[in-house]
Structures are given as C-alpha cells and as structure tokens.
PDB file of N, CA and C in Angstrom:
ATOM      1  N   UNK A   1      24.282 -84.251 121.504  1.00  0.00           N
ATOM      2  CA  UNK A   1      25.556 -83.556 121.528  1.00  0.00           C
ATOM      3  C   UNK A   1      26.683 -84.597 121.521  1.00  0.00           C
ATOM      4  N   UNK A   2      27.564 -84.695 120.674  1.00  0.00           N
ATOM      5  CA  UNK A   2      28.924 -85.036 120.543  1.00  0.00           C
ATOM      6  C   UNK A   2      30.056 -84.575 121.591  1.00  0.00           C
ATOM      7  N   UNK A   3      30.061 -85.926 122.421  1.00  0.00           N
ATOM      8  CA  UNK A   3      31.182 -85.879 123.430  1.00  0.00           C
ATOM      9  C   UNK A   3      32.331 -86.240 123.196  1.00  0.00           C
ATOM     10  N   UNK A   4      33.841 -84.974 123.014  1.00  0.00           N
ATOM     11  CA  UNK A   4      35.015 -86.212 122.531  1.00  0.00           C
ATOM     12  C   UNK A   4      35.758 -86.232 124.018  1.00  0.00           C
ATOM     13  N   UNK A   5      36.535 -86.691 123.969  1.00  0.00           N
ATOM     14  CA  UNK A   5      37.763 -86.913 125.116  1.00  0.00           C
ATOM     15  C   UNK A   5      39.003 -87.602 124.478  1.00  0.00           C
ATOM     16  N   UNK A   6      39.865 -87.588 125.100  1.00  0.00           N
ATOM     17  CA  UNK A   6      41.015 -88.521 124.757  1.00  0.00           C
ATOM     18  C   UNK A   6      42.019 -87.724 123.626  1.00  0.00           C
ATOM     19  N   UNK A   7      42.157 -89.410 122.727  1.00  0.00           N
ATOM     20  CA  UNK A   7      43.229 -88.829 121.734  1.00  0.00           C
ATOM     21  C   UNK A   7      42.000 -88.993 120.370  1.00  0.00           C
ATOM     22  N   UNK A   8      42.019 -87.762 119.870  1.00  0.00           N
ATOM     23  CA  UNK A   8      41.045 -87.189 118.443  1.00  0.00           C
ATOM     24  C   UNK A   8      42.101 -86.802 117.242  1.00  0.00           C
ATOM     25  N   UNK A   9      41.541 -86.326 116.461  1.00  0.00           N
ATOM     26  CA  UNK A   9      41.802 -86.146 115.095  1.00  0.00           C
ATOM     27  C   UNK A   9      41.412 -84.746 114.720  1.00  0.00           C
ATOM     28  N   UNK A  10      42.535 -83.849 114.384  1.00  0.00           N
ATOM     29  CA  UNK A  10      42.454 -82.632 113.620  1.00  0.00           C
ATOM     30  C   UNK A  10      42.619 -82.440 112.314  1.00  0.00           C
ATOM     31  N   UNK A  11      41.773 -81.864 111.368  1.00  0.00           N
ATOM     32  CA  UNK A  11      41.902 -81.619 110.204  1.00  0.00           C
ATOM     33  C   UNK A  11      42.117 -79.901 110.597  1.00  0.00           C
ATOM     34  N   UNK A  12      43.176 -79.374 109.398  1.00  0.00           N
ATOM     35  CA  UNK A  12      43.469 -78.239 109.000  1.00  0.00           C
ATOM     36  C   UNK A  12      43.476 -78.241 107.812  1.00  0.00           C
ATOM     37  N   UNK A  13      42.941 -77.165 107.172  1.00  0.00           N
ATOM     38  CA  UNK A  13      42.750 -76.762 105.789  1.00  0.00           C
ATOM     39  C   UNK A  13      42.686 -75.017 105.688  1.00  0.00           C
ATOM     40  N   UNK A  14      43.923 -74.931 104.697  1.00  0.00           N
ATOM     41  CA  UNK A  14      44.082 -73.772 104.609  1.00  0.00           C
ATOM     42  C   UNK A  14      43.837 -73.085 103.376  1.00  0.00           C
ATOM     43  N   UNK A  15      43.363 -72.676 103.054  1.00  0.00           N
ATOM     44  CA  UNK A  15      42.801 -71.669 101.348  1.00  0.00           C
ATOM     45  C   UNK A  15      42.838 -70.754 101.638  1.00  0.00           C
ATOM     46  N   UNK A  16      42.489 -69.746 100.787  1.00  0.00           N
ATOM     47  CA  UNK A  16      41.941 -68.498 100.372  1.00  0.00           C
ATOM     48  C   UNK A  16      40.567 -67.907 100.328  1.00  0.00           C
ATOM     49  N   UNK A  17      40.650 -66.360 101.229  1.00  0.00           N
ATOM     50  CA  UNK A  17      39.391 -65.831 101.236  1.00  0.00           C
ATOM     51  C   UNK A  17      38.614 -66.056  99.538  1.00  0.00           C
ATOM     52  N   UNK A  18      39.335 -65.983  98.469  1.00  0.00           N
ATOM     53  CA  UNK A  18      38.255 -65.791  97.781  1.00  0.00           C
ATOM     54  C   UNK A  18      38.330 -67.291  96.781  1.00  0.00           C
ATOM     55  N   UNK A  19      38.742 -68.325  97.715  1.00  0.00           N
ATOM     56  CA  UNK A  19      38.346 -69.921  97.022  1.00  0.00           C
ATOM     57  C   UNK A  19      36.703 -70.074  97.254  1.00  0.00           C
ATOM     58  N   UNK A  20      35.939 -70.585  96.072  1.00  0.00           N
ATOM     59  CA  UNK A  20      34.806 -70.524  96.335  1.00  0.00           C
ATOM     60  C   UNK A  20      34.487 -72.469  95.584  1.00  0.00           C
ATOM     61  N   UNK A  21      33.344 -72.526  95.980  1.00  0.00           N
ATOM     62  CA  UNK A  21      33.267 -74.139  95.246  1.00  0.00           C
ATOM     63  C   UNK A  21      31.833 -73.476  94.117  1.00  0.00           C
ATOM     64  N   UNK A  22      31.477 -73.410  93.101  1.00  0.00           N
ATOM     65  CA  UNK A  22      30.386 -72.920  92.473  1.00  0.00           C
ATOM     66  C   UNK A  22      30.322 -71.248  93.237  1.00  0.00           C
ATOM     67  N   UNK A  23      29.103 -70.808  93.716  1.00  0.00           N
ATOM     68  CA  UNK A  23      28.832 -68.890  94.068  1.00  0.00           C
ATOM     69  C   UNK A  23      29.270 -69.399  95.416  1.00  0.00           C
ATOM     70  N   UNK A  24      29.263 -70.294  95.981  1.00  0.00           N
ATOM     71  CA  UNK A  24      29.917 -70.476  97.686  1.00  0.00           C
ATOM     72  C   UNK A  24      30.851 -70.952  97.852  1.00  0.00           C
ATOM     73  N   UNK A  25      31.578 -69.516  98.998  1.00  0.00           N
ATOM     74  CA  UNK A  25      32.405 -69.398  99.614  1.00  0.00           C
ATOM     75  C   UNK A  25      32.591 -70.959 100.206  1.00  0.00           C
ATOM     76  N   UNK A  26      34.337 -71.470  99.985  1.00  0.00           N
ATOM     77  CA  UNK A  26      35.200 -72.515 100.148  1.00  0.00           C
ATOM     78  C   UNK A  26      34.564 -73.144 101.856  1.00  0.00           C
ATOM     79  N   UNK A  27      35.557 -71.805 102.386  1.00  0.00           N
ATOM     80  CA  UNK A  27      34.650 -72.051 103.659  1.00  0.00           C
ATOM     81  C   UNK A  27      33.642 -72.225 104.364  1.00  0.00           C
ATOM     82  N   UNK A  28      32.615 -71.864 103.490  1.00  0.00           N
ATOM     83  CA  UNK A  28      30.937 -72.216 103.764  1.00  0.00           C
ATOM     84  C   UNK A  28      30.704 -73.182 103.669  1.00  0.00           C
ATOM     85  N   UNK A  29      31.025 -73.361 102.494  1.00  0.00           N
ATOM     86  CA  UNK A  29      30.783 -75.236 101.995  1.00  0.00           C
ATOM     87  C   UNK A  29      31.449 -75.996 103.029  1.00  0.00           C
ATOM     88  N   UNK A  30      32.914 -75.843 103.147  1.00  0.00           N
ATOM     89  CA  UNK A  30      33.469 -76.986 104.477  1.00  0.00           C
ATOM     90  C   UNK A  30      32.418 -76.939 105.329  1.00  0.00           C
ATOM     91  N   UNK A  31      32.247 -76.060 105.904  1.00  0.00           N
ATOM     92  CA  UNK A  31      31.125 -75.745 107.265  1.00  0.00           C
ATOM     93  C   UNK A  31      30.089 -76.822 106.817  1.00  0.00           C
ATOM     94  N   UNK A  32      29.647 -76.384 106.211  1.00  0.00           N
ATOM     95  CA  UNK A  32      27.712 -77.003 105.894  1.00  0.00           C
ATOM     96  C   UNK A  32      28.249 -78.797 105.629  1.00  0.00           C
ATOM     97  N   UNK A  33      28.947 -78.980 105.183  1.00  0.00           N
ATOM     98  CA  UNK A  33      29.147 -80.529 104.663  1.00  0.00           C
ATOM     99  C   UNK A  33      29.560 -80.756 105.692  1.00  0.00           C
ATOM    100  N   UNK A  34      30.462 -80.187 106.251  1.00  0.00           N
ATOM    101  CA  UNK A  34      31.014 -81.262 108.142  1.00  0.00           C
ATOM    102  C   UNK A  34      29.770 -80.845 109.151  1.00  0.00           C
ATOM    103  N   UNK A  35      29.009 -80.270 108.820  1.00  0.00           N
ATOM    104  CA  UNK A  35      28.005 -80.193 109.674  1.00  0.00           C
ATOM    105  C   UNK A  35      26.743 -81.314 109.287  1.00  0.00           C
ATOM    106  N   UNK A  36      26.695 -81.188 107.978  1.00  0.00           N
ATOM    107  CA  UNK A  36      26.028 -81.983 107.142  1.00  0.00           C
ATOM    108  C   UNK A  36      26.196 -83.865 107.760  1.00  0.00           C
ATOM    109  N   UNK A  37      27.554 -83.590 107.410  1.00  0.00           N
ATOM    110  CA  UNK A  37      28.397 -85.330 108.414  1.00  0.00           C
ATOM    111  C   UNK A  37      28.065 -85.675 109.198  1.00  0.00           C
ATOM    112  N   UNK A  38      27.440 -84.588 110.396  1.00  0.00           N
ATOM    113  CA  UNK A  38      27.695 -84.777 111.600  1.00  0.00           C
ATOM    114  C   UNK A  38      29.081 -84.521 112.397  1.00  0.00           C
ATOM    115  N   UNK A  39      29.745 -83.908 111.782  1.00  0.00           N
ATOM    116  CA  UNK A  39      31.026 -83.590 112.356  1.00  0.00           C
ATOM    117  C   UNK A  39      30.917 -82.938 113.924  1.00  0.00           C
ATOM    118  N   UNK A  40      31.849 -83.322 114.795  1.00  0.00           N
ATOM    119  CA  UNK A  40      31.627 -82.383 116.059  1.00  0.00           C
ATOM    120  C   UNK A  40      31.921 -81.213 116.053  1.00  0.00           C
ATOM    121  N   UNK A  41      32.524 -80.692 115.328  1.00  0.00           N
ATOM    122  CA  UNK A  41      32.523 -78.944 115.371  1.00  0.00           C
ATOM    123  C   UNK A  41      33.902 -78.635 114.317  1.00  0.00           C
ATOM    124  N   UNK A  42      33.656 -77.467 114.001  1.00  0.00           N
ATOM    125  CA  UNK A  42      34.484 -76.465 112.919  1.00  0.00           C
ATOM    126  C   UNK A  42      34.589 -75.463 113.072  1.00  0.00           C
ATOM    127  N   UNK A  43      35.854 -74.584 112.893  1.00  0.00           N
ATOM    128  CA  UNK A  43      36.120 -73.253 113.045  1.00  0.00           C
ATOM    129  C   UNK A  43      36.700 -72.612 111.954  1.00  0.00           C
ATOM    130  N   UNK A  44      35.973 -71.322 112.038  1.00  0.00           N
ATOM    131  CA  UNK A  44      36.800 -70.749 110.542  1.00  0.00           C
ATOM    132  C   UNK A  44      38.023 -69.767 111.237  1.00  0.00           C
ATOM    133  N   UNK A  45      39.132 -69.891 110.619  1.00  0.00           N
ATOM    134  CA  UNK A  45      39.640 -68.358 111.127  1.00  0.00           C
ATOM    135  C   UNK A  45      40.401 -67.846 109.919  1.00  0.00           C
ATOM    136  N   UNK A  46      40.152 -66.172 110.098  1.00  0.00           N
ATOM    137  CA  UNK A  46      40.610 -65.494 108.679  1.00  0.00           C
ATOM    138  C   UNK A  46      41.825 -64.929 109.101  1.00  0.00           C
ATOM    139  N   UNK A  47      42.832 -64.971 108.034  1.00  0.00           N
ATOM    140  CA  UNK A  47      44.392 -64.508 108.929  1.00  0.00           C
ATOM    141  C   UNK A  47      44.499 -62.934 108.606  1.00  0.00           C
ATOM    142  N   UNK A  48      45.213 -62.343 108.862  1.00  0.00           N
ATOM    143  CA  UNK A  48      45.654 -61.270 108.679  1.00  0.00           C
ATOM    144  C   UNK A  48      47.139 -61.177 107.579  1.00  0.00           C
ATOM    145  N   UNK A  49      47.526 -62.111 107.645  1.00  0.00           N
ATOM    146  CA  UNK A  49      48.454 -62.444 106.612  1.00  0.00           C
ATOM    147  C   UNK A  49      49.305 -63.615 106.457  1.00  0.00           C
ATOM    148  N   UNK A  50      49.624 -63.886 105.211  1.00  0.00           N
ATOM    149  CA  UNK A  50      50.378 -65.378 104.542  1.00  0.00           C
ATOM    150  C   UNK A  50      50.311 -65.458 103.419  1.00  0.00           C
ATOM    151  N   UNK A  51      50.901 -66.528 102.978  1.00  0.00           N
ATOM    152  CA  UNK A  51      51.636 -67.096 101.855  1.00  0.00           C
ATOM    153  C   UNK A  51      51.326 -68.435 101.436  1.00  0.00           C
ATOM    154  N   UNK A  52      51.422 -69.143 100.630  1.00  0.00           N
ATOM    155  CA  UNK A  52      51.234 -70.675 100.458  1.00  0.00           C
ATOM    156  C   UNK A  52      51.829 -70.910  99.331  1.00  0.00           C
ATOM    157  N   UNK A  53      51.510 -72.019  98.749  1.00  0.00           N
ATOM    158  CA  UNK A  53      52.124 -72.331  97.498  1.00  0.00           C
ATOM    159  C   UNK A  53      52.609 -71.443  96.571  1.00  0.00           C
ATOM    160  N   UNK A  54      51.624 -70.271  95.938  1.00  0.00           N
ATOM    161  CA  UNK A  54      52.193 -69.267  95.256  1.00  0.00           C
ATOM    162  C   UNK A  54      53.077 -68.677  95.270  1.00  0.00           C
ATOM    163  N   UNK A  55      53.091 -68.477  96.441  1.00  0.00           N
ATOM    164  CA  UNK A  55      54.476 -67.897  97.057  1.00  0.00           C
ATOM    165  C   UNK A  55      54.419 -65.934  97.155  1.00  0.00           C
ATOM    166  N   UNK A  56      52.822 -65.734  96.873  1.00  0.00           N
ATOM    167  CA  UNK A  56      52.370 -64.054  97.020  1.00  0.00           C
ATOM    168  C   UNK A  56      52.030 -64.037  97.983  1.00  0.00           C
ATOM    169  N   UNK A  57      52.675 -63.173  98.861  1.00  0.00           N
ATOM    170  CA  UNK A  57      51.764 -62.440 100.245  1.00  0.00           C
ATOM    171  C   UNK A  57      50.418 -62.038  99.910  1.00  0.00           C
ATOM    172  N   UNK A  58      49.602 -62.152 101.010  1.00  0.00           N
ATOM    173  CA  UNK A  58      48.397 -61.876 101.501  1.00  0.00           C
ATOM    174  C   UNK A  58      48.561 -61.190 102.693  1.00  0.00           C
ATOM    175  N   UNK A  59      47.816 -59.972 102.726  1.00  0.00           N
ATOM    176  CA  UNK A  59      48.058 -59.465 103.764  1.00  0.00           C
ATOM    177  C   UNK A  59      46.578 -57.831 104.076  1.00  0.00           C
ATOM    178  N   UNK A  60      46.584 -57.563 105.084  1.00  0.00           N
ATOM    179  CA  UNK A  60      45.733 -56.789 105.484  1.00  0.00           C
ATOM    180  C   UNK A  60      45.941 -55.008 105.358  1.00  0.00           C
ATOM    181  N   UNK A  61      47.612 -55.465 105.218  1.00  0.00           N
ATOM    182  CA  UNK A  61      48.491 -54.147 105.586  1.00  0.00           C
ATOM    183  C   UNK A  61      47.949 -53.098 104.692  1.00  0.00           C
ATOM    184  N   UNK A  62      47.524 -52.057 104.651  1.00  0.00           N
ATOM    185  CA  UNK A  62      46.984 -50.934 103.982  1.00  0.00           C
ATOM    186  C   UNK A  62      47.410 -50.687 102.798  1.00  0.00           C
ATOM    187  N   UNK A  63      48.582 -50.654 102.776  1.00  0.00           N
ATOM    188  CA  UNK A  63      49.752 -50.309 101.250  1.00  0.00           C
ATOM    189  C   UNK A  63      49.832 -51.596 100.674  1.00  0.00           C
ATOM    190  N   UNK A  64      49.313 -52.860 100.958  1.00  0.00           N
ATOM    191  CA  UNK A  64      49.235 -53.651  99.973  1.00  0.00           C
ATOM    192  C   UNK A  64      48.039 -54.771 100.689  1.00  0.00           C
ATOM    193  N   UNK A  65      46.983 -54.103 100.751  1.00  0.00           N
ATOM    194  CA  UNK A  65      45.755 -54.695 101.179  1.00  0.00           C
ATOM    195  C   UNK A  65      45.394 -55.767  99.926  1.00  0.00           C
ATOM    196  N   UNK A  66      45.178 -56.989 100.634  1.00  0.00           N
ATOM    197  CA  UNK A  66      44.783 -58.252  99.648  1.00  0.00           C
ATOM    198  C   UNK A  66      43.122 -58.729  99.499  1.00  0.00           C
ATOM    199  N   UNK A  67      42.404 -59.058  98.607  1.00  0.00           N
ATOM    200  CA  UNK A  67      41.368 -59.263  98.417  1.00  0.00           C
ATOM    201  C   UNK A  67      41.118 -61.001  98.833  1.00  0.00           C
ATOM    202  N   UNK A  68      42.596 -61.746  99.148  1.00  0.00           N
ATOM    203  CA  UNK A  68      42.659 -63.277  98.823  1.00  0.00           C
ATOM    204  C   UNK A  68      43.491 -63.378 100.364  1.00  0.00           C
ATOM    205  N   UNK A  69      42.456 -63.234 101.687  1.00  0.00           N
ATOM    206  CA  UNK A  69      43.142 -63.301 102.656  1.00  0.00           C
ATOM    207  C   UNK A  69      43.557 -65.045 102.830  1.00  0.00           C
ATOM    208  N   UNK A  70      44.146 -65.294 104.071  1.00  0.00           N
ATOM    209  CA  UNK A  70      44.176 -66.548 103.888  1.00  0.00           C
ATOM    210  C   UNK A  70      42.717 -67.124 105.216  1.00  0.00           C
ATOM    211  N   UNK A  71      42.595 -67.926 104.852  1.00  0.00           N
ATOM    212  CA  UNK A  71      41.444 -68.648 106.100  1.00  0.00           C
ATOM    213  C   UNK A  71      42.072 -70.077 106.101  1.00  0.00           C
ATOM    214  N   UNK A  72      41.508 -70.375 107.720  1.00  0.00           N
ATOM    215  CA  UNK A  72      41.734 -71.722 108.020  1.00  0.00           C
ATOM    216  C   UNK A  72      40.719 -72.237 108.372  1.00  0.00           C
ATOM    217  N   UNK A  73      40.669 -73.574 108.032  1.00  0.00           N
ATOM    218  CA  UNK A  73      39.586 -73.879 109.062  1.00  0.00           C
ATOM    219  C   UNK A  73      40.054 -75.692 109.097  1.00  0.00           C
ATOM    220  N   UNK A  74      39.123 -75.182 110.755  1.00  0.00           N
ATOM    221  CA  UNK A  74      39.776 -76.292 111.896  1.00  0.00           C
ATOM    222  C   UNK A  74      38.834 -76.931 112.203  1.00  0.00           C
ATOM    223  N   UNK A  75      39.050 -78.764 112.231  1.00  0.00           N
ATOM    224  CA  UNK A  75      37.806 -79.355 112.600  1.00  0.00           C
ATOM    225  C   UNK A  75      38.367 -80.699 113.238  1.00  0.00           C
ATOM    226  N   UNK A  76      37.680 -80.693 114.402  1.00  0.00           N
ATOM    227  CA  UNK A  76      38.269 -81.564 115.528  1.00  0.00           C
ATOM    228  C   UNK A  76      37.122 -82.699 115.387  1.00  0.00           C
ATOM    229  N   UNK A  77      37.411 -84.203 115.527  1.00  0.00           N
ATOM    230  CA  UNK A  77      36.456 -85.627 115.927  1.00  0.00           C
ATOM    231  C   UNK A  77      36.878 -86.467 115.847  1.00  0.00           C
ATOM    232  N   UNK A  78      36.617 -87.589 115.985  1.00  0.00           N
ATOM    233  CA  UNK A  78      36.533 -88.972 115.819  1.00  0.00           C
ATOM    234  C   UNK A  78      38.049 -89.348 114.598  1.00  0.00           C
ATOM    235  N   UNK A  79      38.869 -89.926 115.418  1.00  0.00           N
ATOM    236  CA  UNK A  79      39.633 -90.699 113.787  1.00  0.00           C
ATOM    237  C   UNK A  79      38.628 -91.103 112.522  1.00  0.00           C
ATOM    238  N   UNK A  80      37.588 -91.697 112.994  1.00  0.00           N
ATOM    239  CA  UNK A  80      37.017 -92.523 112.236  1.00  0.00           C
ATOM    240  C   UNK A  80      36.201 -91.049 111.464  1.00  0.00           C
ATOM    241  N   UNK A  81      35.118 -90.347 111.726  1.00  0.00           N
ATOM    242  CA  UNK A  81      34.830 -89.562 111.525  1.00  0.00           C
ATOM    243  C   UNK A  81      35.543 -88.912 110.705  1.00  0.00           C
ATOM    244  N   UNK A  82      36.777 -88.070 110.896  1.00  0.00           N
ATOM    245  CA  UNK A  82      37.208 -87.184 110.035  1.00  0.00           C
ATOM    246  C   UNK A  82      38.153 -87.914 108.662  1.00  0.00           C
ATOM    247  N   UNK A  83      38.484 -89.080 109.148  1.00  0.00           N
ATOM    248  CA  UNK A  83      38.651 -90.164 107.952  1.00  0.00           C
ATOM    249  C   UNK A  83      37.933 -89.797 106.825  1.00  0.00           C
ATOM    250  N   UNK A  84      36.307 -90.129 107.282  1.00  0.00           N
ATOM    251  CA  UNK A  84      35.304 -90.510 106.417  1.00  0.00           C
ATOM    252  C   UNK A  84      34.926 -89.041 105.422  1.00  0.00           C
ATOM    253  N   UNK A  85      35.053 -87.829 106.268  1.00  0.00           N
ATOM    254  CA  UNK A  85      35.147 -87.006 105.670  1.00  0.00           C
ATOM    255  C   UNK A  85      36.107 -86.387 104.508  1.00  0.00           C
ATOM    256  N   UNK A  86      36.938 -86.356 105.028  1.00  0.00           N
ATOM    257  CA  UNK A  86      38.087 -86.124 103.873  1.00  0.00           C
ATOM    258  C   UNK A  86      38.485 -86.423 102.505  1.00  0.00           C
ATOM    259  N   UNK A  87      37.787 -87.281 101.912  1.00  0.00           N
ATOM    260  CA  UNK A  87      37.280 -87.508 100.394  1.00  0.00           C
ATOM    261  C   UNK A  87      36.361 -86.113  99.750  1.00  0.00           C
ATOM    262  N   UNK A  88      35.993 -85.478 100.401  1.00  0.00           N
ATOM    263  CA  UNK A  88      34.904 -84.660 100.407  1.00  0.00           C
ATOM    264  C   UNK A  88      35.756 -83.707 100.767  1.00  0.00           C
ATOM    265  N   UNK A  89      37.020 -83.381 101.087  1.00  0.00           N
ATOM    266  CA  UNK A  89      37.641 -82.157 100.920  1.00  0.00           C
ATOM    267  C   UNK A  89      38.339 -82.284  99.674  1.00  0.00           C
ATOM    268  N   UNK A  90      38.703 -83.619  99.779  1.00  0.00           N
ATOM    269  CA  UNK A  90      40.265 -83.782  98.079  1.00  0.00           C
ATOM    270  C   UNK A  90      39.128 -83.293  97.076  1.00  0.00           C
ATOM    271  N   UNK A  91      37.798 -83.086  97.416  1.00  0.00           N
ATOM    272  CA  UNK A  91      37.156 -83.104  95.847  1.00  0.00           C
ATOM    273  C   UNK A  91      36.932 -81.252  96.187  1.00  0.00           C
ATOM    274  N   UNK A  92      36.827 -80.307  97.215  1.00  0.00           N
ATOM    275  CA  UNK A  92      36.424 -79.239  97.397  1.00  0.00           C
ATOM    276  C   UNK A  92      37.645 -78.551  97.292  1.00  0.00           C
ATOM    277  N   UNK A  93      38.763 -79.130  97.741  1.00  0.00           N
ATOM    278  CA  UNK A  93      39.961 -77.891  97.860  1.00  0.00           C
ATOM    279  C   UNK A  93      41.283 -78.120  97.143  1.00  0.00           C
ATOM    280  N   UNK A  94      40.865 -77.702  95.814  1.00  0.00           N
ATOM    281  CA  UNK A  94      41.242 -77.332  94.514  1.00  0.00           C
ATOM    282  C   UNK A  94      43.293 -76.848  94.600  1.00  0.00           C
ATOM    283  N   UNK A  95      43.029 -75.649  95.598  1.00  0.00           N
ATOM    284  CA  UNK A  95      44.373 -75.504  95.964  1.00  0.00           C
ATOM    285  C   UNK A  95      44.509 -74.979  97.443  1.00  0.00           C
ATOM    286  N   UNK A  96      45.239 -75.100  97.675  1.00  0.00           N
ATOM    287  CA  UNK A  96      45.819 -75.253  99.338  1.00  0.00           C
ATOM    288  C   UNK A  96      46.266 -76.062 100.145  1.00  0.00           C
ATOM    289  N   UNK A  97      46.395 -76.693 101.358  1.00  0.00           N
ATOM    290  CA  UNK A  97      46.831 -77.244 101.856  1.00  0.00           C
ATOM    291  C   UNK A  97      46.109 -77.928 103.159  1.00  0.00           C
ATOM    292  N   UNK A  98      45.915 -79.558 103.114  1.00  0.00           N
ATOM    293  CA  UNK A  98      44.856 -80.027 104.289  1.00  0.00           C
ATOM    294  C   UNK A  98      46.413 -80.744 105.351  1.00  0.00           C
ATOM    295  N   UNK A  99      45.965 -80.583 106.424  1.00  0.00           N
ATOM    296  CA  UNK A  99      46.877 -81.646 106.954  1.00  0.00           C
ATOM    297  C   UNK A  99      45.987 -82.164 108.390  1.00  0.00           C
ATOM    298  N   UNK A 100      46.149 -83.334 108.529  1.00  0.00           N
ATOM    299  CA  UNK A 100      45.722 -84.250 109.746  1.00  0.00           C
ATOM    300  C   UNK A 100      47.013 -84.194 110.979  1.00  0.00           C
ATOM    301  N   UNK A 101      46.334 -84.342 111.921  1.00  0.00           N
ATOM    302  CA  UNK A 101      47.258 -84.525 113.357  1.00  0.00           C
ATOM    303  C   UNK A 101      46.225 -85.143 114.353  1.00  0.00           C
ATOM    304  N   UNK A 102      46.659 -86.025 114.907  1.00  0.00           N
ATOM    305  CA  UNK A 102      46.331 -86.518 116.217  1.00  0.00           C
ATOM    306  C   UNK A 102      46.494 -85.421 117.389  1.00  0.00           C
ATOM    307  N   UNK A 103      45.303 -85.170 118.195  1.00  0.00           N
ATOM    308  CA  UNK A 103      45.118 -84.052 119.560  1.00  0.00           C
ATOM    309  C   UNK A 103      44.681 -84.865 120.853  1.00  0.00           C
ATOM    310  N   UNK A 104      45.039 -84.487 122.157  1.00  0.00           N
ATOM    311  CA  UNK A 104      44.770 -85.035 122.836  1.00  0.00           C
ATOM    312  C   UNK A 104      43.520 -83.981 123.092  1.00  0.00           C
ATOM    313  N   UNK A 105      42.122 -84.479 123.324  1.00  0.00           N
ATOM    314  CA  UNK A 105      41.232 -83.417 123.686  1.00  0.00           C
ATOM    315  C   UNK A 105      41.120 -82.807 125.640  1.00  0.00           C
ATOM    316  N   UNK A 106      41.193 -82.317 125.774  1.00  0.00           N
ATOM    317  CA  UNK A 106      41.906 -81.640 127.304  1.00  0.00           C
ATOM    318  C   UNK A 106      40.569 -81.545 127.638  1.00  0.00           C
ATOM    319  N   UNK A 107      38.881 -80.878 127.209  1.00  0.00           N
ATOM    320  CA  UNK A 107      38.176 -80.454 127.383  1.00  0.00           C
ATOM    321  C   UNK A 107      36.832 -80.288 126.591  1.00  0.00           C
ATOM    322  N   UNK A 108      35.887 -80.996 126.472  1.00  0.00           N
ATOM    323  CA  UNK A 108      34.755 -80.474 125.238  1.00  0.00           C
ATOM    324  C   UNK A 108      33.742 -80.268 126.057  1.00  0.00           C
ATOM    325  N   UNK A 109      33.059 -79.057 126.179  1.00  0.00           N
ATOM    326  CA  UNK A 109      31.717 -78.971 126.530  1.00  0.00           C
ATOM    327  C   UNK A 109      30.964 -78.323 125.665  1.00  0.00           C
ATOM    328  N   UNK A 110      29.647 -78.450 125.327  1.00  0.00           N
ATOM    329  CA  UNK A 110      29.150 -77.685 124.699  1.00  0.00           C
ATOM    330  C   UNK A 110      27.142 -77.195 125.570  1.00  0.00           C
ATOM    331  N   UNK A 111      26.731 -76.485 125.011  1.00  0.00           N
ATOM    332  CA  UNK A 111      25.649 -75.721 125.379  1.00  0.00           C
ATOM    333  C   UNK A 111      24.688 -76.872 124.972  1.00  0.00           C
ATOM    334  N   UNK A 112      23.879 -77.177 126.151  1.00  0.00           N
ATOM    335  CA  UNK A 112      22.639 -78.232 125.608  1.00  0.00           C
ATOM    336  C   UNK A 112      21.401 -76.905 124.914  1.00  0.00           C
ATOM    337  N   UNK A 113      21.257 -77.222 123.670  1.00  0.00           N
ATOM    338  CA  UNK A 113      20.395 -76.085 123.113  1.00  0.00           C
ATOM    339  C   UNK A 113      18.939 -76.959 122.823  1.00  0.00           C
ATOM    340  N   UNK A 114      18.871 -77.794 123.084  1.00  0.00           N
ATOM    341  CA  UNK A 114      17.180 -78.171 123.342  1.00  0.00           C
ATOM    342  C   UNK A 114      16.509 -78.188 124.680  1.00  0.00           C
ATOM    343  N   UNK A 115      16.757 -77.130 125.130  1.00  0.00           N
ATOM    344  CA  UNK A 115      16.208 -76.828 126.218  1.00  0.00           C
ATOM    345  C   UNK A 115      15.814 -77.905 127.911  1.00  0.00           C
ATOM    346  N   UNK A 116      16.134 -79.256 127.044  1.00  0.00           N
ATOM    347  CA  UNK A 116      15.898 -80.124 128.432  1.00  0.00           C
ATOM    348  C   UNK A 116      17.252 -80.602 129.320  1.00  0.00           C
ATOM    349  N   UNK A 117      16.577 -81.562 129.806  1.00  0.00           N
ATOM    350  CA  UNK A 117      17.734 -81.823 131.078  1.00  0.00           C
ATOM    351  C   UNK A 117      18.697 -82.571 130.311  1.00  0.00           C
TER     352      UNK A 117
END
C-alpha cells in the first residue's frame, strides 16, 4: 500500500462522458493506466453540469438532457509519480482540460486487503 503525507501532486482532467480512446470509455482508460503505473489512487466524478472549451452546456436538466456529461477525474501522488505519468494523458486526452496543483495531504489511509498484519 502507498503511503502519501505531506506536500503531493494533483492531476485534474476534465472531458466528456462520451470521450472514449478506441471502444473505451476516456475514463476507464485513465483508471487502468494510473493503476497500471502504480499510481496511488484515482477518482472519477460525473458532473451534473458544464461547459468547456466548446462553450455548449452539458447538463442533466430534463428539457435539455445531455448525452456528453462532463467527468473529472482526480488523481493524487508523488510529484515524481504523476510527472511520469502525464505523457500518457497528452497522448489520451484529445480535448479537454488537465491541470496540476500541489496538495498538502491532511490524511491517507487505506484498507490492508491482503488479509495480513
């Protein structure tokens, strides 16, 4: 298990529900390749509504329900780490928007899932 503390590195990347890289979903692929890395963890989240470059709403709202929600996804580690990764997004995310920030990490625990001590 990947322990962070301190001051880390956030990647944000924002696309579209229906950005795909080949038949898989944009966001799948991020997932599996930063997992693939070894990345310490990733989150997807799907918005309920926004805008980006195009400058067309996306939105959930009934009277103009969108097929192209927006998703984010968030992935916290290592400067060095998410460095190394990020070549591997300029080549996956075609259109949208990535941005880096420095986080202070307040807290990481995670579930020991191999059962020992």
């Amino acid at each position: 298990m990947i322990e962070l503390e301190g001051t880390q590195r956030r990647l944000t990347i924002f696309i579209g529900e229906s950005d795909h890289h080949g038949h898989t979903p944009l966001a799948t692929e991020i997932v599996q390749r930063a997992h693939a890395a070894g990345v310490a963890g990733v989150t997807v989240l799907r918005g309920v509504e926004g805008y980006g470059a195009s400058n067309h709403i996306h939105t959930t709202r009934i009277l103009s329900l969108s097929a192209d929600l927006p998703m984010v996804v968030i992935i916290v580690d290592e400067p060095e780490r998410i460095d190394a990764f990020v070549p591997q997004l300029e080549e996956l995310v075609t259109e949208g928007l990535i941005i880096a920030d420095d986080v202070q990490v307040i807290r990481h625990v995670g579930r020991n899932l191999g059962g020992g001590t």
